[in-house]
C-alpha atoms as a PDB file:
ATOM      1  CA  UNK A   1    -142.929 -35.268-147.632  1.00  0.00           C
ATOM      2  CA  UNK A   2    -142.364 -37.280-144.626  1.00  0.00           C
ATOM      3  CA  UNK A   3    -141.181 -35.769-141.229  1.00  0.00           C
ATOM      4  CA  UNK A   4    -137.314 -36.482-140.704  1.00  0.00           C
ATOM      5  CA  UNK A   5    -135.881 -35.615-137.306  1.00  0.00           C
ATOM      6  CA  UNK A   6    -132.525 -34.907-138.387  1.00  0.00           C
ATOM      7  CA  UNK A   7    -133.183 -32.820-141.131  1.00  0.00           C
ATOM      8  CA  UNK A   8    -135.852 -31.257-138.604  1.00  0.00           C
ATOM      9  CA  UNK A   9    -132.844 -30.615-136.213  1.00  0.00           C
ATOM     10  CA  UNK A  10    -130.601 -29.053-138.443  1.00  0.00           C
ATOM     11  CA  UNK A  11    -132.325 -26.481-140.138  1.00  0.00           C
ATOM     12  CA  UNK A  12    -133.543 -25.408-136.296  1.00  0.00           C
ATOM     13  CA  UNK A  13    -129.376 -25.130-135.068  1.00  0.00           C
ATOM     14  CA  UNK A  14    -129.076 -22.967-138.598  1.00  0.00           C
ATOM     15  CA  UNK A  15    -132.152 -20.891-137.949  1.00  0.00           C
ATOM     16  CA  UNK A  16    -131.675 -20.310-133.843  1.00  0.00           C
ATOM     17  CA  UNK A  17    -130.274 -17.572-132.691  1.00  0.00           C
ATOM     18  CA  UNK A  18    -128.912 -18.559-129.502  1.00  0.00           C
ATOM     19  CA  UNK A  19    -128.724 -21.654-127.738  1.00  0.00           C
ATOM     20  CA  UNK A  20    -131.618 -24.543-128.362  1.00  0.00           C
ATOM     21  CA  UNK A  21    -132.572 -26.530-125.697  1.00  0.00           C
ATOM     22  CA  UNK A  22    -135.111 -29.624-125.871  1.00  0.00           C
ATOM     23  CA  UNK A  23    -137.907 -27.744-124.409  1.00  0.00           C
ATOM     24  CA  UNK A  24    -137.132 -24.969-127.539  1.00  0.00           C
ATOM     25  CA  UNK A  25    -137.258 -27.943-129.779  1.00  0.00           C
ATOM     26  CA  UNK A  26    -140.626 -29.795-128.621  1.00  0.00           C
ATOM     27  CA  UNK A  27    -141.745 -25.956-128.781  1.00  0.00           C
ATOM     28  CA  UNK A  28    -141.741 -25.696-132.258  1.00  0.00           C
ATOM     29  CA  UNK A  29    -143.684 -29.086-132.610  1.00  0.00           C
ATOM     30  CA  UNK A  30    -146.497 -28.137-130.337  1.00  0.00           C
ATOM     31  CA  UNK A  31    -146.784 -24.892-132.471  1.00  0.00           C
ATOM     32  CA  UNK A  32    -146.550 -27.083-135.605  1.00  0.00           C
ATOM     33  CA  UNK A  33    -149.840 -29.026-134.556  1.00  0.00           C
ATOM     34  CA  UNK A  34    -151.530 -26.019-132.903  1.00  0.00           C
ATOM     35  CA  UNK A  35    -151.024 -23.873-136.203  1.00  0.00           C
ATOM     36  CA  UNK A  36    -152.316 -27.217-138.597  1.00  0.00           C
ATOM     37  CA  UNK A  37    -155.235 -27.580-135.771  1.00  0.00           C
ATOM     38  CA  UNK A  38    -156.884 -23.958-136.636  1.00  0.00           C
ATOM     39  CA  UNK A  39    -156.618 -24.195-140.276  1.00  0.00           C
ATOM     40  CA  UNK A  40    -160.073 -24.317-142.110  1.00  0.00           C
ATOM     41  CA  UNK A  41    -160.326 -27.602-144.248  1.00  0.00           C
ATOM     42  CA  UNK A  42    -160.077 -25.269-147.541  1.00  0.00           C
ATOM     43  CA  UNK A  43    -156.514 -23.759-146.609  1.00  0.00           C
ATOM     44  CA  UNK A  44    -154.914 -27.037-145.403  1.00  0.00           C
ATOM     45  CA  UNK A  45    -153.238 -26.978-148.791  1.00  0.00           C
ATOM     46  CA  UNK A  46    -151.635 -23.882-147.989  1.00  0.00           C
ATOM     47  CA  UNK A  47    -147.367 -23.708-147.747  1.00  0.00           C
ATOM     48  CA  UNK A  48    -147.093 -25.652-150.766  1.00  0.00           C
ATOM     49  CA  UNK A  49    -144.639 -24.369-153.874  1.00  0.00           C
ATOM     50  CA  UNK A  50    -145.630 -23.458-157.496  1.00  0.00           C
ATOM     51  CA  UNK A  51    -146.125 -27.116-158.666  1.00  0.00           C
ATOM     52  CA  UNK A  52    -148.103 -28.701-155.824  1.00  0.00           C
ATOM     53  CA  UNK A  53    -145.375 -29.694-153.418  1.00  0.00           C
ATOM     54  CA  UNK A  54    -146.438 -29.383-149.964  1.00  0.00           C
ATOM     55  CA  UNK A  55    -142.978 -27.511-148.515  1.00  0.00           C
ATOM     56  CA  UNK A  56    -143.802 -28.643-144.961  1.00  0.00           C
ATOM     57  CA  UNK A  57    -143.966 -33.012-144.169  1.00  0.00           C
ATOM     58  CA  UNK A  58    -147.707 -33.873-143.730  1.00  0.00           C
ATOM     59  CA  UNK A  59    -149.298 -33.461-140.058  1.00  0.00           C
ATOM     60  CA  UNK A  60    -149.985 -37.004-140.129  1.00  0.00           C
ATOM     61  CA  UNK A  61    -146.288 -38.233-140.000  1.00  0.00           C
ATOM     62  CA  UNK A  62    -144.804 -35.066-137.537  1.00  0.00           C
ATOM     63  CA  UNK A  63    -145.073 -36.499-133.923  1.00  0.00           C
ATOM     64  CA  UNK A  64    -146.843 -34.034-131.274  1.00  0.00           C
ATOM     65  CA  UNK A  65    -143.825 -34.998-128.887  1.00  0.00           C
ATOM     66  CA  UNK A  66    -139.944 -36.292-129.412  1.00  0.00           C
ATOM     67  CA  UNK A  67    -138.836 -37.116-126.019  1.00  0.00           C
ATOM     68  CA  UNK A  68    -135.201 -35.598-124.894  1.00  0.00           C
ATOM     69  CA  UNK A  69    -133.392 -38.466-125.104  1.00  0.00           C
ATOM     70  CA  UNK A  70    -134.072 -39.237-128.609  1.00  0.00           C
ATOM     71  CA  UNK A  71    -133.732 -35.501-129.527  1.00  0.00           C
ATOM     72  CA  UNK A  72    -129.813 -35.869-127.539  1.00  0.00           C
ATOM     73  CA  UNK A  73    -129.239 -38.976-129.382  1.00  0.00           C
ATOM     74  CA  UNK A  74    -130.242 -36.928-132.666  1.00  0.00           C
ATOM     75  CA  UNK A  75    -128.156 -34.065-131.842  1.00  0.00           C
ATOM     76  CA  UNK A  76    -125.083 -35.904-131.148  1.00  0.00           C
ATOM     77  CA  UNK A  77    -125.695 -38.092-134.632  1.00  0.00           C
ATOM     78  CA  UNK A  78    -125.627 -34.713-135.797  1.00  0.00           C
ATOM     79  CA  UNK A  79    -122.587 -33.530-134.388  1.00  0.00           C
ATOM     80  CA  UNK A  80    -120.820 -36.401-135.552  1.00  0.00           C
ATOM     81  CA  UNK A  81    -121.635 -36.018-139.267  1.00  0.00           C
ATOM     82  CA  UNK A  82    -120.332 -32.452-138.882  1.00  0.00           C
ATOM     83  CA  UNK A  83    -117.265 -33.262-137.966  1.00  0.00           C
ATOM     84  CA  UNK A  84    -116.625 -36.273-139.396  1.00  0.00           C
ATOM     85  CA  UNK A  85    -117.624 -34.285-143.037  1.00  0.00           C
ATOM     86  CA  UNK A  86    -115.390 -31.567-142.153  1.00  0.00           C
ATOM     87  CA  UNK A  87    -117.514 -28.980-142.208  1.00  0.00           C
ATOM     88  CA  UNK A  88    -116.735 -25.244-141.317  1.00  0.00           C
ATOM     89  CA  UNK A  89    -118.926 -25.598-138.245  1.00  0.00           C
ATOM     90  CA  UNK A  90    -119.475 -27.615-135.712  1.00  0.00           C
ATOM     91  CA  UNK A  91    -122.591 -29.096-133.342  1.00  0.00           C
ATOM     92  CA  UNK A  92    -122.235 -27.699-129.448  1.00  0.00           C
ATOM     93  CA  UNK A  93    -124.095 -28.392-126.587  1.00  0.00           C
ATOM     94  CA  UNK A  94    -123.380 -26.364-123.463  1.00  0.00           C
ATOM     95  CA  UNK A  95    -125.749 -25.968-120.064  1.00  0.00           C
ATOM     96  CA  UNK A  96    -128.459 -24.468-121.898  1.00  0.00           C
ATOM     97  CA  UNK A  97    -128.940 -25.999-125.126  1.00  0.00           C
ATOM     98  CA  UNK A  98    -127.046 -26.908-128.509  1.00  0.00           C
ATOM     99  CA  UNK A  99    -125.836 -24.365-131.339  1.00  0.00           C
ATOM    100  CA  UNK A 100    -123.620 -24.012-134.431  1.00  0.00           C
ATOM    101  CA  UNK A 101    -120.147 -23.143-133.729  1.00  0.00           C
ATOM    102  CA  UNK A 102    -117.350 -22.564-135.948  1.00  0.00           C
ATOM    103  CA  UNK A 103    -114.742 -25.263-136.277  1.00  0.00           C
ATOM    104  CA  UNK A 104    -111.521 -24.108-134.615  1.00  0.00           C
ATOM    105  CA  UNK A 105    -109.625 -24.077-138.072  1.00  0.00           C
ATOM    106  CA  UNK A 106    -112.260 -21.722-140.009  1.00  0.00           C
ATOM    107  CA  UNK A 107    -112.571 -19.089-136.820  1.00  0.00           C
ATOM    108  CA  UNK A 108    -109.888 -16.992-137.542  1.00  0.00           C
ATOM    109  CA  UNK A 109    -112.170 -16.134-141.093  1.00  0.00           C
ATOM    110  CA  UNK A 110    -114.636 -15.755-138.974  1.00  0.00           C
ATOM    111  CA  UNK A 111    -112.925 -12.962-136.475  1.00  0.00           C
ATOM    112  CA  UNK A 112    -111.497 -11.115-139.608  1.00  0.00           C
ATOM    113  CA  UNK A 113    -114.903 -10.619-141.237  1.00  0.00           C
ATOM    114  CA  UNK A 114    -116.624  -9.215-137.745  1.00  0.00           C
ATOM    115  CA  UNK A 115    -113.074  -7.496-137.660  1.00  0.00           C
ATOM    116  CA  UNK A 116    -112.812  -8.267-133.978  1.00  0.00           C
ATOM    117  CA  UNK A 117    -109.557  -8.232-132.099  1.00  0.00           C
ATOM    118  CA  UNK A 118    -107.012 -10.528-131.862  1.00  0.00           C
ATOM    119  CA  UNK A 119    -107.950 -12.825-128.832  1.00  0.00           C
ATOM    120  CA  UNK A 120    -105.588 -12.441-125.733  1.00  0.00           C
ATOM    121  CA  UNK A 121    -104.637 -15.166-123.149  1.00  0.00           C
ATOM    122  CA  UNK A 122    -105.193 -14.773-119.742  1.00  0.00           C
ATOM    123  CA  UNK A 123    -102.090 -14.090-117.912  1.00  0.00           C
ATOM    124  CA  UNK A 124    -100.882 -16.685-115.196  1.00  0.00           C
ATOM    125  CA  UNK A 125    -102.391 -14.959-112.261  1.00  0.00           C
ATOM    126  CA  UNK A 126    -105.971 -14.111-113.439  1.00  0.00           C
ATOM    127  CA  UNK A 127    -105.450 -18.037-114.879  1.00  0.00           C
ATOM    128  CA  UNK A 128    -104.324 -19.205-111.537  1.00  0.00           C
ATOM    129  CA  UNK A 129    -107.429 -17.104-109.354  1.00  0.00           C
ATOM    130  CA  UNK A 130    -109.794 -17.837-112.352  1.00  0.00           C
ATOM    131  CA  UNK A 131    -109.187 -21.560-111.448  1.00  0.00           C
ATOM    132  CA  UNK A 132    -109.715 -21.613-107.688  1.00  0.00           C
ATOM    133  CA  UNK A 133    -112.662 -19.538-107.936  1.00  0.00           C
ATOM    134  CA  UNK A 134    -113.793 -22.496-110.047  1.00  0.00           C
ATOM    135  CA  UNK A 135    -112.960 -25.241-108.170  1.00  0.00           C
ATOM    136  CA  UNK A 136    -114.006 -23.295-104.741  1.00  0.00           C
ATOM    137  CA  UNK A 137    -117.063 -21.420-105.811  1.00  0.00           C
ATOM    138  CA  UNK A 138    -118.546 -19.874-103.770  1.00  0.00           C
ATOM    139  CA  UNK A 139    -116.086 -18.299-102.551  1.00  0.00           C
ATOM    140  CA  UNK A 140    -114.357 -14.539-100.701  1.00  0.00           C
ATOM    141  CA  UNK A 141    -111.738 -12.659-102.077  1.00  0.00           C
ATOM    142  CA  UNK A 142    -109.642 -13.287 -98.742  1.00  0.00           C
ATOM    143  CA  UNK A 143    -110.013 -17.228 -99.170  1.00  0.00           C
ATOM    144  CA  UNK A 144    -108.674 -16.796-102.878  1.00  0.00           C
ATOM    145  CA  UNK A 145    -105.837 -14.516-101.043  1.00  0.00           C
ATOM    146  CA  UNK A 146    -105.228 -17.039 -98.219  1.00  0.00           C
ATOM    147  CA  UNK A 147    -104.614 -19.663-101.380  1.00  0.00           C
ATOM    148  CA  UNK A 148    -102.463 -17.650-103.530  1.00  0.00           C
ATOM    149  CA  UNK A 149    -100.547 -16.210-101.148  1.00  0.00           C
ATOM    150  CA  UNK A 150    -100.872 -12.618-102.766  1.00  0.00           C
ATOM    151  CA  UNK A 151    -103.205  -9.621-103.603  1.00  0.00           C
ATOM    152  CA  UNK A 152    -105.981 -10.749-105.785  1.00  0.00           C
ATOM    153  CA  UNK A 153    -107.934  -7.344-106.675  1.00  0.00           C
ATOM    154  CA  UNK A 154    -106.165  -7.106-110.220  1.00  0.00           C
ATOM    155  CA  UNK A 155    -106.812 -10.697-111.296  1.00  0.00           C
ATOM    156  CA  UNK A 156    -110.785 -10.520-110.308  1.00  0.00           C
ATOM    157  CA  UNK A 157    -111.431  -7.214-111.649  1.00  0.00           C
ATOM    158  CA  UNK A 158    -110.355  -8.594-114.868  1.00  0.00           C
ATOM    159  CA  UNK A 159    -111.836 -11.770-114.565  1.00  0.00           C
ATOM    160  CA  UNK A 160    -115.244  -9.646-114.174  1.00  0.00           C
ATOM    161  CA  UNK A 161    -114.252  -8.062-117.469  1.00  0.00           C
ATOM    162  CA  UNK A 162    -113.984 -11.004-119.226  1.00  0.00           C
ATOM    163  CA  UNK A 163    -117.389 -11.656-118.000  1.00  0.00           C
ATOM    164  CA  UNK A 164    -115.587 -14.974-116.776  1.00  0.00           C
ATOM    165  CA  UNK A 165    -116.493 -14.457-112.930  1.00  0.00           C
ATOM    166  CA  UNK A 166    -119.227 -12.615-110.791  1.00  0.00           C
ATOM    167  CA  UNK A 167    -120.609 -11.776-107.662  1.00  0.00           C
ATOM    168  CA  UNK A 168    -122.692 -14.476-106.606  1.00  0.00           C
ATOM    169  CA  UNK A 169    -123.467 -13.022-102.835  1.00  0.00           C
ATOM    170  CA  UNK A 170    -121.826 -12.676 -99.365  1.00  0.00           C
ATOM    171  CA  UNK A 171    -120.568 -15.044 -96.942  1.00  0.00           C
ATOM    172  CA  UNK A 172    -121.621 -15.443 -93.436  1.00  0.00           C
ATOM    173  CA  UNK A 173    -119.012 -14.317 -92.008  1.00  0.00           C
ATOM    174  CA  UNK A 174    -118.199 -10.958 -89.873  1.00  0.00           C
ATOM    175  CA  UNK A 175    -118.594  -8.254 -92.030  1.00  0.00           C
ATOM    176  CA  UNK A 176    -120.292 -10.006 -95.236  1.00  0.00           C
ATOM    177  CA  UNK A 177    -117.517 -10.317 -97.700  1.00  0.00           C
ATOM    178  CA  UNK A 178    -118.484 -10.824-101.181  1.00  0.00           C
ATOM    179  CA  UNK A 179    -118.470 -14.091-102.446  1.00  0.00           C
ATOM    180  CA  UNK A 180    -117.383 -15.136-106.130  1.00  0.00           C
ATOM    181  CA  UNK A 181    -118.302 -18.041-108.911  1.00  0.00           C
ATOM    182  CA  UNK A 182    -118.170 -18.329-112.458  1.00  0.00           C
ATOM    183  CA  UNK A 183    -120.306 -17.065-115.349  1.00  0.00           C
ATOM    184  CA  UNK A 184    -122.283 -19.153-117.957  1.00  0.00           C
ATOM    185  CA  UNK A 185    -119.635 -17.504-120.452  1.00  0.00           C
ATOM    186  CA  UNK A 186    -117.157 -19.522-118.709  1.00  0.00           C
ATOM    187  CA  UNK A 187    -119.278 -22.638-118.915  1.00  0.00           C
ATOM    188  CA  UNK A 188    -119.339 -21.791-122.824  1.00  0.00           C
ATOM    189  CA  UNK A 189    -115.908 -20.715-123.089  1.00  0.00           C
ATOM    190  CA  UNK A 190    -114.862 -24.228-121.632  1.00  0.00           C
ATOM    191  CA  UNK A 191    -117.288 -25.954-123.757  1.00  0.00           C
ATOM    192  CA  UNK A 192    -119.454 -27.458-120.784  1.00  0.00           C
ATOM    193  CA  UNK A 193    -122.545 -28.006-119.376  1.00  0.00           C
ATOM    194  CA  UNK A 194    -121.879 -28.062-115.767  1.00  0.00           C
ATOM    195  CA  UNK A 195    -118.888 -27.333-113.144  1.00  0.00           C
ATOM    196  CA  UNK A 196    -119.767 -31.338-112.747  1.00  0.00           C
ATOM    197  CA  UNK A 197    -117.726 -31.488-116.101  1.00  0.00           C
ATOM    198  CA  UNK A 198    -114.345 -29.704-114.914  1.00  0.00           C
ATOM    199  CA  UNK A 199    -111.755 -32.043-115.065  1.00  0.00           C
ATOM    200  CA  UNK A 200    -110.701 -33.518-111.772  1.00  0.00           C
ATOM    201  CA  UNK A 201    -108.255 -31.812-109.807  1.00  0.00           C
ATOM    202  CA  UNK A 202    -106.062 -33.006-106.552  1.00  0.00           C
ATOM    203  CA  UNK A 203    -104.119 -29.647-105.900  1.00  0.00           C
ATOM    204  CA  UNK A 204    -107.160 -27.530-106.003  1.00  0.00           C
ATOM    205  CA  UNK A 205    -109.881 -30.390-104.112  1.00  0.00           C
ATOM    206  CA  UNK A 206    -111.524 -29.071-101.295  1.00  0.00           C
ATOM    207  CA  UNK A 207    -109.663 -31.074 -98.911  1.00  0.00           C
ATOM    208  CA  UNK A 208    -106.605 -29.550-100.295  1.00  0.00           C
ATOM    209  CA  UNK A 209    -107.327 -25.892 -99.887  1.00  0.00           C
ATOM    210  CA  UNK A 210    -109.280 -26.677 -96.796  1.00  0.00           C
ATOM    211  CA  UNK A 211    -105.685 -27.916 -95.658  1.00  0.00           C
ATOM    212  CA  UNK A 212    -103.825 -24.811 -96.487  1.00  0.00           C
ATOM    213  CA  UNK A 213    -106.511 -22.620 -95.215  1.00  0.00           C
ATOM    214  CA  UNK A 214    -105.908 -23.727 -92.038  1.00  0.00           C
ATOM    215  CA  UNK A 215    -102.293 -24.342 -92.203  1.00  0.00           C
ATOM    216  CA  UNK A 216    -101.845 -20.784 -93.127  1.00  0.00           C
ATOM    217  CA  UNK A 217    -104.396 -19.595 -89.975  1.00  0.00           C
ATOM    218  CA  UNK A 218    -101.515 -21.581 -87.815  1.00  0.00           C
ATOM    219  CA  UNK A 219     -98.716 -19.374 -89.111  1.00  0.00           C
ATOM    220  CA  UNK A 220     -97.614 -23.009 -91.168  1.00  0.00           C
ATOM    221  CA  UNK A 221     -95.077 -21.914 -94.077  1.00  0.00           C
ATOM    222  CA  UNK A 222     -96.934 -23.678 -97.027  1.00  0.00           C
ATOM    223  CA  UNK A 223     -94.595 -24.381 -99.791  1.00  0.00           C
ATOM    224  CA  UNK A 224     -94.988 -23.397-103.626  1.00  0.00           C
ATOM    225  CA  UNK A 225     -94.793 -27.049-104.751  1.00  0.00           C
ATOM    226  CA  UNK A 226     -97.520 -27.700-102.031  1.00  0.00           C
ATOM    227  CA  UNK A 227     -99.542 -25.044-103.588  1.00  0.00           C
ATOM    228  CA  UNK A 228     -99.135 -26.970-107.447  1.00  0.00           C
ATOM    229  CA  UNK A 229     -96.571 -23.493-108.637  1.00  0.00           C
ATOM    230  CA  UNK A 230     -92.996 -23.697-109.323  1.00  0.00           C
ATOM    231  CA  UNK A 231     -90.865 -23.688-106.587  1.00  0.00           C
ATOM    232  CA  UNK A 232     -89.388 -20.249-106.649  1.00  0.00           C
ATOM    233  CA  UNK A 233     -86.020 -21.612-107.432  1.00  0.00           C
ATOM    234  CA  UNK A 234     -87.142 -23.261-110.195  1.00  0.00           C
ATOM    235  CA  UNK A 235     -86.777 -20.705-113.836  1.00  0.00           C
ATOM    236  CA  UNK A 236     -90.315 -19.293-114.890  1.00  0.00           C
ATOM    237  CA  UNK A 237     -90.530 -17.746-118.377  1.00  0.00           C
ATOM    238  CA  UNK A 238     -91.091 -14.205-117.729  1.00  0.00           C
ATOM    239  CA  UNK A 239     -94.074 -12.022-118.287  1.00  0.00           C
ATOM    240  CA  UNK A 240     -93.825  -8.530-119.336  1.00  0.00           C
ATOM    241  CA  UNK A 241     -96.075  -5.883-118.381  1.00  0.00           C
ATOM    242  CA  UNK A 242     -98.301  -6.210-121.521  1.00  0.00           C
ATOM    243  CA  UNK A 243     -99.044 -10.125-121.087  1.00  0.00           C
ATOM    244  CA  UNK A 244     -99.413  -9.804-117.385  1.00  0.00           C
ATOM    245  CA  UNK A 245    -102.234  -6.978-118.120  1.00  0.00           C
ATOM    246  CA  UNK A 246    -104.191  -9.523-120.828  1.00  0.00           C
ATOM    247  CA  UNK A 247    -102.992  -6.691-123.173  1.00  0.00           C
ATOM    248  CA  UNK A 248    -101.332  -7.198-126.643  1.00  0.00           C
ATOM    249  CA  UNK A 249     -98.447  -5.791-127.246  1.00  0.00           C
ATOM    250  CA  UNK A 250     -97.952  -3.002-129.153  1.00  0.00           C
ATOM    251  CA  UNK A 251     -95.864  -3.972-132.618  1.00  0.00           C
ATOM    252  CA  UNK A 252     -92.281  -1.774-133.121  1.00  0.00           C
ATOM    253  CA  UNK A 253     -92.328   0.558-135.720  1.00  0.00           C
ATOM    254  CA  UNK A 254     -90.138  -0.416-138.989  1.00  0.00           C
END
């Protein structure tokens, strides 16, 4: 059996257990040879099934190295057949490698069988502090405060249960305030490899907040339209006290 790098690929996505990067990848090759390399002459024969068929592609025709590019061009080949067939999973790649996911329309199955909980949305302020501490990372709790106008401590503490934000150090700055950024499980939950891949943004650019940071030191009344929120004449839906704590609520009794 000849070596095929797609069939390789695939049975190394279903086999991984997390995340597989190129350098996992041209891993398992080097092993491959190193493995074949040590065998005696008399058990070179060995890993083949009851009949004679040699379970594994010959050494001869597996390369010692696949560059990245043509194991990317592989993996999005890949990807493509997935979806394109349908299938209950799909091909991802974030920051640190590729892996099966399931496709959006068979995870709900998939959450009933590990019996997990229904997934809750963020509510509009954790969403709204959430997304400057992306596009401003790294960044102080007072910064996010000067920007939003209002107390911030509920939003991040939640945020930090969600494992969607962290500490990331302290600013230089009187008194060392902590700084925050995002998490790789935001980078996952997004379904991208870098911050280099959020979508564009003009209210939240640096410029921008750099603006109405120092607006805001010069006692400037910056406006909610300004900010990219409804004006506050302008009809909001409202939030109860379950949504607004990323809490379910509770269903009435019959």
């Amino acid at each position: 059996m000849d070596f095929d790098l797609q069939r390789f690929l695939r049975a190394l996505v279903f086999a991984a257990t997390g995340p597989l990067s190129v350098k996992d990848i041209q891993g398992v090759l080097n092993r491959f040879h190193d493995e074949h390399a040590a065998l005696p002459p008399s058990d070179e024969g060995e890993g083949e099934g009851e009949e004679g068929e040699n379970l594994l592609p010959a050494a001869a025709t597996v390369p010692t190295l696949v560059s990245g590019s043509q194991i990317r061009e592989a993996m999005e080949a890949l990807a493509r057949e997935l979806e394109e067939a349908g299938e209950v999973c799909r091909l991802s790649e974030a920051h640190n490698g590729w892996r099966l996911v399931m496709a959006p329309e068979s995870a709900e199955w998939a959450r009933l069988l590990r019996k997990e909980p229904r997934p809750v949305r963020l509510s509009p302020s954790a969403m709204e502090t959430l997304a400057i501490v992306a596009y401003r990372q790294p960044v102080a709790r007072s910064e996010i405060e000067s920007i939003r106008g209002v107390s911030v401590d509920s939003a991040l503490n939640r945020l930090m249960e969600r494992e969607l934000v962290r500490i990331v150090g302290r600013a230089d700055l009187p008194g060392r305030p902590l700084q925050y950024g995002t998490t790789e499980q935001f980078l996952e939950l997004l379904g991208i490899r870098s911050l280099d891949e959020l979508p564009a943004s003009d209210v939240l650019s640096s410029r921008e907040i750099d603006d109405w940071l120092q607006r805001s030191r010069q006692q400037e009344v910056i406006t909610e339209r300004e900010m990219g929120l409804p004006d506050s004449g302008e009809t909001e839906p409202e939030v109860d006290a379950h949504e607004e704590l990323d809490e379910p609520q509770p269903r009435e009794a019959p």
